[in-house]
Protein backbone atom coordinates (compact mmCIF):
# COMPACT_ATOMS: atom_id res chain seq x y z
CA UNK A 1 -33.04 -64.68 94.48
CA UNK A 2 -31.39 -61.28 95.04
CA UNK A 3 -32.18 -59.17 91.56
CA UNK A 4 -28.58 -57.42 90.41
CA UNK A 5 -28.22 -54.39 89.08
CA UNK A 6 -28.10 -54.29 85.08
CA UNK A 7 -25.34 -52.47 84.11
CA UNK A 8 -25.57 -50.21 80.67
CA UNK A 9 -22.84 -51.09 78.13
CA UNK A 10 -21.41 -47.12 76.98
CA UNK A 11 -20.92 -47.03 73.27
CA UNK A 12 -17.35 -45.83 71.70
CA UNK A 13 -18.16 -42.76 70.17
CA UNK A 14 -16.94 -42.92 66.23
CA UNK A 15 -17.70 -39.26 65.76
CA UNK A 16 -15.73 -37.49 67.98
CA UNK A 17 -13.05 -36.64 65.51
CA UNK A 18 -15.61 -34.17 63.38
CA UNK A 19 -15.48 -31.29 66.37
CA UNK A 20 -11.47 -30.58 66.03
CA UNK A 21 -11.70 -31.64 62.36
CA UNK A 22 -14.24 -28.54 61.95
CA UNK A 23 -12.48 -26.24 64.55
CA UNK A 24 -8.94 -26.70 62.29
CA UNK A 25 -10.72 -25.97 58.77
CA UNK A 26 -12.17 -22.77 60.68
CA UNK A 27 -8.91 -21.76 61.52
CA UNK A 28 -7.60 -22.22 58.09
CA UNK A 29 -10.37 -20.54 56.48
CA UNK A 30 -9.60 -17.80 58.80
CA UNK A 31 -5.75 -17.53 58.38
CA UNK A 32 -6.15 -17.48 54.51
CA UNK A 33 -8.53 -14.92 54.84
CA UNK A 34 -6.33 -13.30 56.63
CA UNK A 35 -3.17 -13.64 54.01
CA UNK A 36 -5.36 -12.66 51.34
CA UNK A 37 -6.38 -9.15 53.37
CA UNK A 38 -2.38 -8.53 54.02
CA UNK A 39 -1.37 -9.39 50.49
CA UNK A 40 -4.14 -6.87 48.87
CA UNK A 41 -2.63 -3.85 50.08
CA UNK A 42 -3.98 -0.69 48.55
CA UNK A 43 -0.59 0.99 47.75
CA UNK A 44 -2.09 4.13 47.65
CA UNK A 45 -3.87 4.31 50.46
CA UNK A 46 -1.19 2.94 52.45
CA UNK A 47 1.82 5.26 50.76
CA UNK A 48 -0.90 8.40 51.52
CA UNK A 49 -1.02 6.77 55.01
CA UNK A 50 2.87 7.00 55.80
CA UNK A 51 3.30 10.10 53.69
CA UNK A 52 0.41 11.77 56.06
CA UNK A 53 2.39 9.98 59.64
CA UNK A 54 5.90 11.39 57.97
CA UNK A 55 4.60 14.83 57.47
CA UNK A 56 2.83 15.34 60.54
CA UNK A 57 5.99 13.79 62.86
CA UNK A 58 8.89 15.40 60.57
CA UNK A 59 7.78 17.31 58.20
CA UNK A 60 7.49 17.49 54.34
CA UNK A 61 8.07 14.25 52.89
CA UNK A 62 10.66 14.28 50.25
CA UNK A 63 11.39 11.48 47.38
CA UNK A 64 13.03 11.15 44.00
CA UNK A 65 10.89 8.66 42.86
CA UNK A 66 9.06 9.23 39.78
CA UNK A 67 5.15 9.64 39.60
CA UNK A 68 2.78 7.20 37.99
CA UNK A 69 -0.37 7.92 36.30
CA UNK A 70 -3.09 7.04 37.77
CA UNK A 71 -1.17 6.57 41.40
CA UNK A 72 -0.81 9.26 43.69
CA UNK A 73 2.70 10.86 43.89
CA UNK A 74 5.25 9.60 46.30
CA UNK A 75 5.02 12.63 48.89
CA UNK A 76 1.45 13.15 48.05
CA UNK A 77 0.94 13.54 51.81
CA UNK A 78 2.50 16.49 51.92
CA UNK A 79 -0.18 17.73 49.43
CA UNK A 80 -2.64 16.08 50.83
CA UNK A 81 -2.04 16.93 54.35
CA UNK A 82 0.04 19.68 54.84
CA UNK A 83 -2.02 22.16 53.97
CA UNK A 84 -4.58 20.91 56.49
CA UNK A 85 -1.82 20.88 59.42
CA UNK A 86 -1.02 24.33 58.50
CA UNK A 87 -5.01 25.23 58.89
CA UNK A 88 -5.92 26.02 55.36
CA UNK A 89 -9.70 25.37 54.88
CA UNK A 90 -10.24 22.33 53.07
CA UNK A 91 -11.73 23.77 50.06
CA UNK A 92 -8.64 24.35 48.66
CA UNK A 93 -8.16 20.89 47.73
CA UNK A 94 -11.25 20.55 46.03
CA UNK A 95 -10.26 19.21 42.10
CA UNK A 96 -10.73 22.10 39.65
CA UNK A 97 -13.87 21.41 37.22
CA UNK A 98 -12.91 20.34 33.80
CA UNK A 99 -15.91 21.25 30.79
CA UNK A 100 -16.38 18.26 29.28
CA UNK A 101 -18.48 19.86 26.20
CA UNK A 102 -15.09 21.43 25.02
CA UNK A 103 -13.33 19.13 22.71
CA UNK A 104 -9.52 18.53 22.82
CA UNK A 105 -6.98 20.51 21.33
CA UNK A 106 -6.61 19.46 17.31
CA UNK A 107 -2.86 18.15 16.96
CA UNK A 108 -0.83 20.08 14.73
CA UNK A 109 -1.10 19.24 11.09
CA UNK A 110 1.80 17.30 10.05
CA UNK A 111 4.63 18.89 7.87
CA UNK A 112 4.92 18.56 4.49
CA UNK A 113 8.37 16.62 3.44
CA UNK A 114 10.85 17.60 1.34
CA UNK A 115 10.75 14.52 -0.87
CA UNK A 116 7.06 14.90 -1.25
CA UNK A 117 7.20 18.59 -2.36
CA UNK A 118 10.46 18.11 -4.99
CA UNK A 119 8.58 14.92 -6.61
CA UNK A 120 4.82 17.03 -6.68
CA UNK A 121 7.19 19.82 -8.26
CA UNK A 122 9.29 17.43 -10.90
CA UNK A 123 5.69 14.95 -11.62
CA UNK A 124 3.71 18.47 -12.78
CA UNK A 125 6.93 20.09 -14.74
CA UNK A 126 7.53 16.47 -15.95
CA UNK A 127 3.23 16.51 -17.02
CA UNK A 128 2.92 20.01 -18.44
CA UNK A 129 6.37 18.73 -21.28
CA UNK A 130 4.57 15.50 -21.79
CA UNK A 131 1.55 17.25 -22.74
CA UNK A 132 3.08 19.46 -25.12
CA UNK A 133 4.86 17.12 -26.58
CA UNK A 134 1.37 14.80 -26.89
CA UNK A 135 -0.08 17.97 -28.51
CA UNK A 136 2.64 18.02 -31.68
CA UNK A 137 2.24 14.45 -32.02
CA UNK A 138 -1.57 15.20 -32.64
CA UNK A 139 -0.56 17.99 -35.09
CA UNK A 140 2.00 16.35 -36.50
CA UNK A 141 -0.48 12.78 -37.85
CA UNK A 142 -4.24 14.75 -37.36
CA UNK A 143 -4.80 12.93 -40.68
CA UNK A 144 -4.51 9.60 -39.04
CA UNK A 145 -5.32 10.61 -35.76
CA UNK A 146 -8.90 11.97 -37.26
CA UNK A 147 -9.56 8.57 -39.11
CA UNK A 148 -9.29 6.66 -36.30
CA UNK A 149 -5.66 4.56 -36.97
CA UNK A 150 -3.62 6.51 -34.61
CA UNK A 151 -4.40 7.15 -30.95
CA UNK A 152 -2.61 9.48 -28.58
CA UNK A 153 -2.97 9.04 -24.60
CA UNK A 154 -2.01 11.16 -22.20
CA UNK A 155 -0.63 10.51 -18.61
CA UNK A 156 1.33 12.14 -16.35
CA UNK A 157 4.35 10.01 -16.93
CA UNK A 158 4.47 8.60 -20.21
CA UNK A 159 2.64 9.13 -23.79
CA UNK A 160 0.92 6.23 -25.90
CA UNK A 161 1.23 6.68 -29.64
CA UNK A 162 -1.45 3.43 -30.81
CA UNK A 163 -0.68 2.83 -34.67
CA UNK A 164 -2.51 -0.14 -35.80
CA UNK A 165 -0.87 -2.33 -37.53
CA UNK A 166 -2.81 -2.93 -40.80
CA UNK A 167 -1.54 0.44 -41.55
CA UNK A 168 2.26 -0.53 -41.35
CA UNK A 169 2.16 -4.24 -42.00
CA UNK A 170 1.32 -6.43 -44.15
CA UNK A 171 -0.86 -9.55 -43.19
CA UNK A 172 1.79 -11.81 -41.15
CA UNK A 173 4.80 -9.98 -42.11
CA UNK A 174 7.45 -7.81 -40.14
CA UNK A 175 8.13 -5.67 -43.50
CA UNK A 176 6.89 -2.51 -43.64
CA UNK A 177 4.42 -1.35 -45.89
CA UNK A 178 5.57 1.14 -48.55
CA UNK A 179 3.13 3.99 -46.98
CA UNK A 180 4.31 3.30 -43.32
CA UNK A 181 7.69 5.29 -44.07
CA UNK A 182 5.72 8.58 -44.20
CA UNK A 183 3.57 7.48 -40.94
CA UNK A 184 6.72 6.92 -38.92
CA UNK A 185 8.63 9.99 -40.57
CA UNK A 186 5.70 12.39 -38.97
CA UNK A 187 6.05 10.39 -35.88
CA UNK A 188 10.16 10.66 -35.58
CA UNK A 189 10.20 14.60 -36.34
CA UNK A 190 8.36 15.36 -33.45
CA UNK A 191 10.70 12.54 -31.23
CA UNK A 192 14.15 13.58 -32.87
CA UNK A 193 14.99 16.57 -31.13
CA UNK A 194 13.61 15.73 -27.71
CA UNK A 195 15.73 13.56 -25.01
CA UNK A 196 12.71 10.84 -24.07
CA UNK A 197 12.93 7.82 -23.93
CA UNK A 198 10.92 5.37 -26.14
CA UNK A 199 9.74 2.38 -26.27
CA UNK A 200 8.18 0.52 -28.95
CA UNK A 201 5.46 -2.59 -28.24
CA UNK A 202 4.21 -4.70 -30.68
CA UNK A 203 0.97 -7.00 -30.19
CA UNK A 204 -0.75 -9.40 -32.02
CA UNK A 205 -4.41 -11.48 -31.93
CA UNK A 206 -4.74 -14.39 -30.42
CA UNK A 207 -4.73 -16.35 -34.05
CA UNK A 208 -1.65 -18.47 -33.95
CA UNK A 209 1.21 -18.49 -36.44
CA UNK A 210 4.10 -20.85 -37.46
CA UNK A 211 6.06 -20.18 -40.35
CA UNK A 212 9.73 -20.68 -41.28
CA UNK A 213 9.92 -16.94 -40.34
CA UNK A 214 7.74 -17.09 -37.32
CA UNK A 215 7.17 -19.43 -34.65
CA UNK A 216 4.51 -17.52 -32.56
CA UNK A 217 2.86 -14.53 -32.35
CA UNK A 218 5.80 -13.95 -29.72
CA UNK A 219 8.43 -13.53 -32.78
CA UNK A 220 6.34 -11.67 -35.24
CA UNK A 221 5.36 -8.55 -32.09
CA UNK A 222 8.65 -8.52 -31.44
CA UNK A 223 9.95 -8.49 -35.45
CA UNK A 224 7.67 -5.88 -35.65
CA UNK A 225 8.29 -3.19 -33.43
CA UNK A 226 11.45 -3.89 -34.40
CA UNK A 227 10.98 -2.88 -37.54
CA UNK A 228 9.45 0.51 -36.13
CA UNK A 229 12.63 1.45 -34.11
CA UNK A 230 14.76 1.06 -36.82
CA UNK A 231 12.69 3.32 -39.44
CA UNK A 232 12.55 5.86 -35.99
CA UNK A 233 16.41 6.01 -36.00
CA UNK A 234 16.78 6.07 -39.68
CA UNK A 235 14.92 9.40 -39.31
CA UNK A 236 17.28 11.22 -36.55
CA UNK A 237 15.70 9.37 -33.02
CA UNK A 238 18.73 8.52 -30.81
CA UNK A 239 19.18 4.75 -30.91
CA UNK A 240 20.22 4.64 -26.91
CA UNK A 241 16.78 5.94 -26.18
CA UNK A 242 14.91 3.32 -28.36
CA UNK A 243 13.64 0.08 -26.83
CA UNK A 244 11.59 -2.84 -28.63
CA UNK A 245 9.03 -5.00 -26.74
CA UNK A 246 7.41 -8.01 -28.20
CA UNK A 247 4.44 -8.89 -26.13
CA UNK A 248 2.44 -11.26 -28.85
CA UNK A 249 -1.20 -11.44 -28.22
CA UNK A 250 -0.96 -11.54 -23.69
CA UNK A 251 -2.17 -7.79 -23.41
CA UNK A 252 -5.71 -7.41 -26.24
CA UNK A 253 -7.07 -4.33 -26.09
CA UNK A 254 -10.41 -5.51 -26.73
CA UNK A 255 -12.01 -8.64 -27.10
CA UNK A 256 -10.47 -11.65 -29.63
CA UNK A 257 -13.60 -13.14 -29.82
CA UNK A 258 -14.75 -10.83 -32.73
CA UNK A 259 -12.63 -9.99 -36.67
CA UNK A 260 -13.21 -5.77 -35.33
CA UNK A 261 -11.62 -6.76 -31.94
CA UNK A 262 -8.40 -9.18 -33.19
CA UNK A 263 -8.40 -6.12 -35.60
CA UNK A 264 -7.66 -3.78 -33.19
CA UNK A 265 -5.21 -5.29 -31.03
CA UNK A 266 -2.99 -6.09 -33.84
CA UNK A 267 -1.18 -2.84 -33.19
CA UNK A 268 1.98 -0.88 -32.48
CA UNK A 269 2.35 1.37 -29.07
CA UNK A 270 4.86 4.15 -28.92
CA UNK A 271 5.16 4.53 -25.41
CA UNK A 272 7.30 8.19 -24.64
CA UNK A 273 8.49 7.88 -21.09
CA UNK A 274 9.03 11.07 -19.08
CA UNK A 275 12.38 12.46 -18.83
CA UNK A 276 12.39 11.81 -15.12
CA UNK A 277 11.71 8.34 -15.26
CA UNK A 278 15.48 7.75 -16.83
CA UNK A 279 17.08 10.62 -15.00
CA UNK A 280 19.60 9.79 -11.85
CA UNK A 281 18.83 13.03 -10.88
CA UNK A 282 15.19 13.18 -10.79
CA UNK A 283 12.81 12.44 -7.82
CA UNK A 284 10.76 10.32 -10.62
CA UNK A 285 14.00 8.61 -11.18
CA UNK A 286 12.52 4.70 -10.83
CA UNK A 287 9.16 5.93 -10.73
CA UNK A 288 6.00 3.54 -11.59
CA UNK A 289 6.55 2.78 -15.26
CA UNK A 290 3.40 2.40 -18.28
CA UNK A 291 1.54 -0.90 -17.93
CA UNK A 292 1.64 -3.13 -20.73
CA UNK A 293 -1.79 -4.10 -20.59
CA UNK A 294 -5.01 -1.87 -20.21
CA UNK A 295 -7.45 -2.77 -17.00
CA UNK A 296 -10.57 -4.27 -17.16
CA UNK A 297 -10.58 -6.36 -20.08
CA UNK A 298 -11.75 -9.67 -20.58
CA UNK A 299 -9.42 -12.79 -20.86
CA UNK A 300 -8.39 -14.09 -24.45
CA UNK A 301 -10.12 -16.47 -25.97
CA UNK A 302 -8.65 -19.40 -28.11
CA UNK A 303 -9.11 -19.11 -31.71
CA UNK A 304 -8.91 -21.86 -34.73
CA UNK A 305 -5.62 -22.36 -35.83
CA UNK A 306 -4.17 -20.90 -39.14
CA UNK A 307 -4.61 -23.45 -42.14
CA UNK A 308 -2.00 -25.93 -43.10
CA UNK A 309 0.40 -23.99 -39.99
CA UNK A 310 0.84 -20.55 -42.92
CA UNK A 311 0.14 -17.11 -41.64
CA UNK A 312 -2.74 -15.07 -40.82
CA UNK A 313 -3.83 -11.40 -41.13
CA UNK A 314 -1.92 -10.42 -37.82
C-alpha cells in the first residue's frame, strides 16, 4: 500500500489587517504633527526672517504698520540686519544696560481743583463766623452755661445751643415757664442781627404720654420747640430763617434707663446752620447738614407707662 503524501492545511491569517491599520495611524500621527508645526508659526521670527531676505535682495524694508509691544517692529530687519550688511561690528546692537537699583520716575502730583480750593476757602471763612458767633452765645447765657443747663457745641458747619427743658417747661406742658422769657431773650439778641439759619429740635424721654393735649411724645417735642421759635421771633429773629423739629424721644442723648438720663434728654437744641449751607451761591450750598442724633449711644429702652394715660415730667 503506496503511503501518500500528507498535505498541511495553511491557516487564514485573521491578523493581517493590524500592519496597514498601524502604518495609517503613523501617518496620521505624523501629518498632525505636521499641521500643528505649520500652524505655530513664530511671527516674529518669521517677519525678522522676510524683513532680513527683503533687505538683503532690495533694500530697506519699509511699512506703515504700527509697532506692538512686546513684538518686534515691522521692518525690524532693517535694524536688525542692515547694519551688519553694511559691515558695522556687531556690538553695536548690543541692548543698552538699564540699572535696575534706580527706582522709576515719581508721577507728578495731581492738581489741586478749583472746586476743592473755593469750598476749603468758604468751609474755614464759614468756621472762623460760626465760632464767633458760638463765643457771644457763651457770653451772652455764662450764667446758665456755667451751671450746667445750657450747652454750646461747636462744628464747622453748624452751632448746638442744648437748653434743657426743665428750665423752660413745665412737667408735660408746651407753655413756657415764666423765667424761660429771659433765657430765650439772651439767646435771640445774639441771633437777631445775624442772617443764619435756625432750627429748633425738641426731644423728649422715652416715658409715654396721652392727654387730650398730647398724643405722644411726638406732639409735645414738636409743641415745644414750637413754643421756642415763636418767643425767638417775638424778640427780633427773622421768622423765614426759623424752623421747628419735633423728634419725641428717637434721638436720647444718654441713656433712658436712669431719672438723671430721661432728665437730660428732655431738652431743646438750637441748631445755627452756617450761612453757606442756605446760600445758592456758596460751594457749601447743600452741604452735609447737623445730625439729629449723637453717635454711639445705646438704644432706648421701654419705660412703664404714665398712670391712668395723664402726663409725666417730660
Amino acid at each position: 500500500m503506496s503511503r501518500r503524501a500528507r498535505r498541511h492545511e495553511e491557516h487564514v491569517n485573521h491578523e493581517g489587517w493590524a500592519i496597514p491599520y498601524g502604518d495609517l495611524i503613523t501617518l496620521l500621527l505624523a501629518f498632525f504633527v505636521v499641521m500643528y508645526a505649520i500652524s505655530s508659526v513664530n511671527a516674529g521670527k518669521y517677519r525678522v526672517l522676510s524683513d532680513s531676505l527683503y533687505a538683503a535682495l532690495r533694500g530697506t524694508p519699509r511699512t506703515m504698520e504700527p509697532v506692538q509691544a512686546g513684538e518686534s517692529a515691522v521692518g525690524a530687519g532693517a535694524t536688525l540686519t542692515q547694519p551688519l550688511l553694511n559691515g558695522l561690528p556687531r556690538a553695536t546692537l548690543a541692548p543698552v544696560p538699564t540699572h535696575a537699583s534706580s527706582p522709576p520716575p515719581a508721577p507728578p502730583a495731581p492738581a489741586v481743583p478749583e472746586q476743592v480750593s473755593a469750598r476749603s476757602a468758604a468751609l474755614a471763612e464759614g468756621s472762623g463766623k460760626l465760632a464767633h458767633i458760638a463765643d457771644q452765645v457763651e457770653d451772652a447765657m455764662h450764667d446758665l452755661v456755667q451751671k450746667g443747663v445750657v450747652t454750646v457745641r461747636r462744628n464747622d458747619l453748624w452751632i448746638e445751643v442744648e437748653i434743657r427743658a426743665d428750665v423752660l417747661f413745665p412737667s408735660g406742658v408746651a407753655q413756657l415757664s415764666p423765667g424761660a422769657s429771659d433765657v430765650i431773650a439772651q439767646l435771640a439778641g445774639v441771633l437777631a442781627p445775624l442772617p443764619n439759619a435756625v432750627r429748633v429740635e425738641g426731644h423728649t424721654d422715652n416715658v409715654p404720654i396721652r392727654t387730650a393735649v398730647f398724643y405722644s411724645n411726638w406732639e409735645l417735642s414738636a409743641a415745644r420747640a414750637g413754643s421756642v421759635v415763636r418767643l425767638l421771633a417775638g424778640h427780633g429773629v427773622a421768622p423765614g430763617r426759623l424752623a421747628v423739629v419735633g423728634l419725641g424721644e428717637e434721638h436720647p442723648a444718654q441713656t433712658n434707663d436712669t431719672a438723671q438720663g430721661r432728665n437730660a434728654n428732655r431738652r431743646v437744641v438750637v441748631v445755627i446752620l452756617s450761612t453757606g449751607l442756605s446760600d445758592p451761591g456758596s460751594p457749601l450750598f447743600n452741604g452735609p447738614r447737623p445730625q439729629v442724633a449723637p453717635q454711639g449711644l445705646p438704644a432706648p429702652t421701654p419705660a412703664p407707662a404714665a398712670a391712668n394715660g395723664m402726663d409725666h415730667a417730660t
